[in-house]
N, C-alpha and C. Protein backbone atom coordinates (compact mmCIF):
# COMPACT_ATOMS: atom_id res chain seq x y z
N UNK A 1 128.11 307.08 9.27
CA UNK A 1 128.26 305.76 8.74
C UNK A 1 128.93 305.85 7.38
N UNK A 2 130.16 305.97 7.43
CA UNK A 2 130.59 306.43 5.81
C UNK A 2 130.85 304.86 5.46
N UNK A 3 130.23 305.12 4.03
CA UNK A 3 130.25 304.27 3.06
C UNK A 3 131.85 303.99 2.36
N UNK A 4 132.68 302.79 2.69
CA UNK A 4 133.74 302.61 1.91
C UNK A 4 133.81 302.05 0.03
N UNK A 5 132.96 301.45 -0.15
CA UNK A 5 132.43 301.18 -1.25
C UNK A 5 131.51 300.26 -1.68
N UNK A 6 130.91 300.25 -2.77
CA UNK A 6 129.58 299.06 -2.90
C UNK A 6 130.40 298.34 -4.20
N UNK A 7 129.62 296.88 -3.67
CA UNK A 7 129.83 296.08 -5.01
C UNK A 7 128.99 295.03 -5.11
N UNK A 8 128.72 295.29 -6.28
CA UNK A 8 127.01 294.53 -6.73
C UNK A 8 126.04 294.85 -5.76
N UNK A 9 126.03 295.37 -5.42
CA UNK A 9 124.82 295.51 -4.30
C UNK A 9 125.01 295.39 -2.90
N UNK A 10 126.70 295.48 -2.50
CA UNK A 10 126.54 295.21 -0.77
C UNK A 10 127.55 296.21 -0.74
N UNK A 11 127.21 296.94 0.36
CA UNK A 11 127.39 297.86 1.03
C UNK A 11 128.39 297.75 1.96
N UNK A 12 129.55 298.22 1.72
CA UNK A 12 130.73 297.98 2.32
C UNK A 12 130.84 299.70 3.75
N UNK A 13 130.82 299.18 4.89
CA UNK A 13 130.84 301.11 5.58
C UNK A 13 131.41 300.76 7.26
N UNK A 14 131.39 301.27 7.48
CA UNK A 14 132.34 301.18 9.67
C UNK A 14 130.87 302.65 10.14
N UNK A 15 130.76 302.01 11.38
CA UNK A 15 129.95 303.45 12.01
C UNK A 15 131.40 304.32 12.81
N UNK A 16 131.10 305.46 12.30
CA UNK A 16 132.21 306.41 13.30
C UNK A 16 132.49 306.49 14.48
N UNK A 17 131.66 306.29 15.39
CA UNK A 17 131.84 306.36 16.41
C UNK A 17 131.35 304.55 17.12
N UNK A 18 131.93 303.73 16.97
CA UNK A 18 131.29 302.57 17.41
C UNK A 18 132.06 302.07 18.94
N UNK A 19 131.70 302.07 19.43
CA UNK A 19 132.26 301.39 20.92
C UNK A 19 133.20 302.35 21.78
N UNK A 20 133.58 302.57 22.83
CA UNK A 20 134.49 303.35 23.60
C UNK A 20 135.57 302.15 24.60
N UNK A 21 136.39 301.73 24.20
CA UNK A 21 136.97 302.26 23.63
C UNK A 21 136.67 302.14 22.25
N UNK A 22 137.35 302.43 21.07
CA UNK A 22 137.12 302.43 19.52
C UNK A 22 137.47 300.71 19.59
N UNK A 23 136.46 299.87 18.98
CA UNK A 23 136.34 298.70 18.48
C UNK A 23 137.70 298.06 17.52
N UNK A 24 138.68 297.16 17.54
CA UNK A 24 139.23 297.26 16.30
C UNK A 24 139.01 297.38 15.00
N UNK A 25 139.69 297.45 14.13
CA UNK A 25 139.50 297.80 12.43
C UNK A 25 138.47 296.02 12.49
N UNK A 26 137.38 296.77 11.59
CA UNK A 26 136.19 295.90 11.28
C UNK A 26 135.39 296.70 9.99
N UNK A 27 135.13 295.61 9.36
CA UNK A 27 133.83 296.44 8.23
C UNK A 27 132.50 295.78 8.05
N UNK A 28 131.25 296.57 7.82
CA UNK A 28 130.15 296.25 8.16
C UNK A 28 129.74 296.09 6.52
N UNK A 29 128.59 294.42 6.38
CA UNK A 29 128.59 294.91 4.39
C UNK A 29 126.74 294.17 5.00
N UNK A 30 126.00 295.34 3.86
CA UNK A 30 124.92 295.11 4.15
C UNK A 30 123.73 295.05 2.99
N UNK A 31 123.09 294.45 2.54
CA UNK A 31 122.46 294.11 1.27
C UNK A 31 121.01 293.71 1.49
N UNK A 32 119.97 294.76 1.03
CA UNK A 32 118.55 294.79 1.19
C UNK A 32 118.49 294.71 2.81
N UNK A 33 117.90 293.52 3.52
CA UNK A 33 118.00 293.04 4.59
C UNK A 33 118.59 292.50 5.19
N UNK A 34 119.92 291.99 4.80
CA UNK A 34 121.10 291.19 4.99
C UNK A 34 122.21 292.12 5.29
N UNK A 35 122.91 291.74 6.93
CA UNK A 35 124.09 292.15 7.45
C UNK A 35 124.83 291.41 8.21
N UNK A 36 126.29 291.78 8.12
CA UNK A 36 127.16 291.17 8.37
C UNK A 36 128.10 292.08 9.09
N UNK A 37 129.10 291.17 9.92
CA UNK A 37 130.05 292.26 10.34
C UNK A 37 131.63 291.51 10.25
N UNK A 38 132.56 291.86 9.74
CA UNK A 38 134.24 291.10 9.55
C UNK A 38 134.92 291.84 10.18
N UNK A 39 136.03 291.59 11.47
CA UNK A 39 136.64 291.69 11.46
C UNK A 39 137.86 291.44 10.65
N UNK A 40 139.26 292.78 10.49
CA UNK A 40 140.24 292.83 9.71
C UNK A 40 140.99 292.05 10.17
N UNK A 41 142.04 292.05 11.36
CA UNK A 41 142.68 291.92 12.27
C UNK A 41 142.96 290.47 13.49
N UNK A 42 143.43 289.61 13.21
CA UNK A 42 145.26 289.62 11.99
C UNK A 42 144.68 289.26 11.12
N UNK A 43 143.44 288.36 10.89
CA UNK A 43 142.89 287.76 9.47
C UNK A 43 141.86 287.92 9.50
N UNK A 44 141.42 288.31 8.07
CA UNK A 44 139.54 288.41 8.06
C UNK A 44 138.83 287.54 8.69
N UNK A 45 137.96 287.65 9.24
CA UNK A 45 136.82 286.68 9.97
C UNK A 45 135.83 287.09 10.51
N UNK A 46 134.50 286.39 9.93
CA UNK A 46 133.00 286.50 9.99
C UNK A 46 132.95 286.84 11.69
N UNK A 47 132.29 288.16 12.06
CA UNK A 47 132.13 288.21 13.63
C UNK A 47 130.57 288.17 13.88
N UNK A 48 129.74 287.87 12.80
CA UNK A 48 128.24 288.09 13.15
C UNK A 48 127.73 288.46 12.12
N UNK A 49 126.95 287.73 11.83
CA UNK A 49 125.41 287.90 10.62
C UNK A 49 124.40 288.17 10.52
N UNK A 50 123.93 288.11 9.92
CA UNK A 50 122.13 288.13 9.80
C UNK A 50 121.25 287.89 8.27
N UNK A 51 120.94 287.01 8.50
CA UNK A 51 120.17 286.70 6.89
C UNK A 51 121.24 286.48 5.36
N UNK A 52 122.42 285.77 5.76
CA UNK A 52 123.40 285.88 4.62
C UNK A 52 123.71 284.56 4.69
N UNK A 53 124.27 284.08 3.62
CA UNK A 53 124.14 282.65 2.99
C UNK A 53 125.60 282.19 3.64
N UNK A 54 125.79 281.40 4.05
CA UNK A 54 127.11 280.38 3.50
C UNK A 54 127.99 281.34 2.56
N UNK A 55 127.80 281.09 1.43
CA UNK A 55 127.98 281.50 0.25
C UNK A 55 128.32 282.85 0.16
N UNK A 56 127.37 283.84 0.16
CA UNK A 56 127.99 284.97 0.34
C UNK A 56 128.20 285.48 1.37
N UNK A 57 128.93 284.85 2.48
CA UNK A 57 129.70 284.85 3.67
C UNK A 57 131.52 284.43 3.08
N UNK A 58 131.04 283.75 2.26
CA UNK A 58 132.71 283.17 1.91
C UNK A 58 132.69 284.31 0.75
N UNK A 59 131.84 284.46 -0.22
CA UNK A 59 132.11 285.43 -1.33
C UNK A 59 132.42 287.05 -0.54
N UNK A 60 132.18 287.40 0.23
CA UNK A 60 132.11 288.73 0.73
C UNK A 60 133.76 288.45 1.97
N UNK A 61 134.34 287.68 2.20
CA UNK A 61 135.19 287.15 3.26
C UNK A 61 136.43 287.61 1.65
N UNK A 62 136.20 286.41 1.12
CA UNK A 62 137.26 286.86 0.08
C UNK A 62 137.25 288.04 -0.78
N UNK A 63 136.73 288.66 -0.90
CA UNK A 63 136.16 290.33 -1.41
C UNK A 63 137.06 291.38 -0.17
N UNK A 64 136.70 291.28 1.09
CA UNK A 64 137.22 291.65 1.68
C UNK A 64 138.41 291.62 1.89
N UNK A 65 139.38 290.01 1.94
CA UNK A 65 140.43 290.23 1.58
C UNK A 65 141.33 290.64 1.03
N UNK A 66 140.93 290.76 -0.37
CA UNK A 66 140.94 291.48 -1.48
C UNK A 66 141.26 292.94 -1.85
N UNK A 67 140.57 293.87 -1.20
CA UNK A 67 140.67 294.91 -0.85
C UNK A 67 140.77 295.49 0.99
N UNK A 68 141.37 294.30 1.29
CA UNK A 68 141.53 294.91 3.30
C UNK A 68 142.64 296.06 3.19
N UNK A 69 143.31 296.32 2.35
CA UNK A 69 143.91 298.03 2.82
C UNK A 69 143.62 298.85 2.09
N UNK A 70 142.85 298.91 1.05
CA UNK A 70 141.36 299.79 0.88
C UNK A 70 140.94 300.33 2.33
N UNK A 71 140.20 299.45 2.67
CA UNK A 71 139.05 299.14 3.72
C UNK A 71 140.09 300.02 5.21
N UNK A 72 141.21 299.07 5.50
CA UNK A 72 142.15 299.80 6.40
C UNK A 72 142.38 301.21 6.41
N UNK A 73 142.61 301.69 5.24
CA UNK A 73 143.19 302.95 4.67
C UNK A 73 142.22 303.85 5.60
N UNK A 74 141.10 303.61 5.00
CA UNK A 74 139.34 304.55 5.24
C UNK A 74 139.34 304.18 6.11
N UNK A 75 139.40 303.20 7.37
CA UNK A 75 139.33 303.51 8.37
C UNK A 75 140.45 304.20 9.56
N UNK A 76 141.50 304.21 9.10
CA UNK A 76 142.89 304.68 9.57
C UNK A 76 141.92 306.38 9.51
N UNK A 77 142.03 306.31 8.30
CA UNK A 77 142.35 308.11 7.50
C UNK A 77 140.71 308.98 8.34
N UNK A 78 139.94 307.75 8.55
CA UNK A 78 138.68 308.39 9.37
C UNK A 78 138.79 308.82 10.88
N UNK A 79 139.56 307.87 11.41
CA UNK A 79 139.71 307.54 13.05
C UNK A 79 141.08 308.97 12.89
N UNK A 80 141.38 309.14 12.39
CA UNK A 80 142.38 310.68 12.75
C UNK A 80 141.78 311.65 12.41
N UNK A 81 140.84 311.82 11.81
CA UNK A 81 139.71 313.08 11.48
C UNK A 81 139.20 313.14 13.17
């Protein structure tokens, strides 16, 4: 489950091996008890929650945007390992 980066407290990471075939580019952000999952691909968008606000659904959507080839990069540079 590598960790791509944290900010303020949410946990930005992809599981390595998730689905067969490999799932598209997606990132998982997760905070105390609160998770979420975004797809990258063609545009960010909320694919499933759990315990997260409105609010930081849109704050973590635009965060993500923000850094989506960050996020791309680490998962590109993982999936060829």
């Amino acid at each position: 489950m590598p960790t791509i980066f944290i900010h303020e407290g949410y946990r930005f990471f992809f599981f390595s091996n998730e689905g067969y075939p490999l799932k598209p580019p997606h990132v998982h952000v997760r905070r105390d008890k609160s998770v979420a999952k975004f797809w990258l691909e063609p545009d960010v968008r909320l694919a499933e929650s759990f315990k997260m606000t409105l609010r930081e659904i849109r704050y973590l959507t635009h965060l993500i945007e923000r850094n989506k080839e960050l996020i791309k990069k680490a998962w590109n540079d993982h999936v060829r390992d």
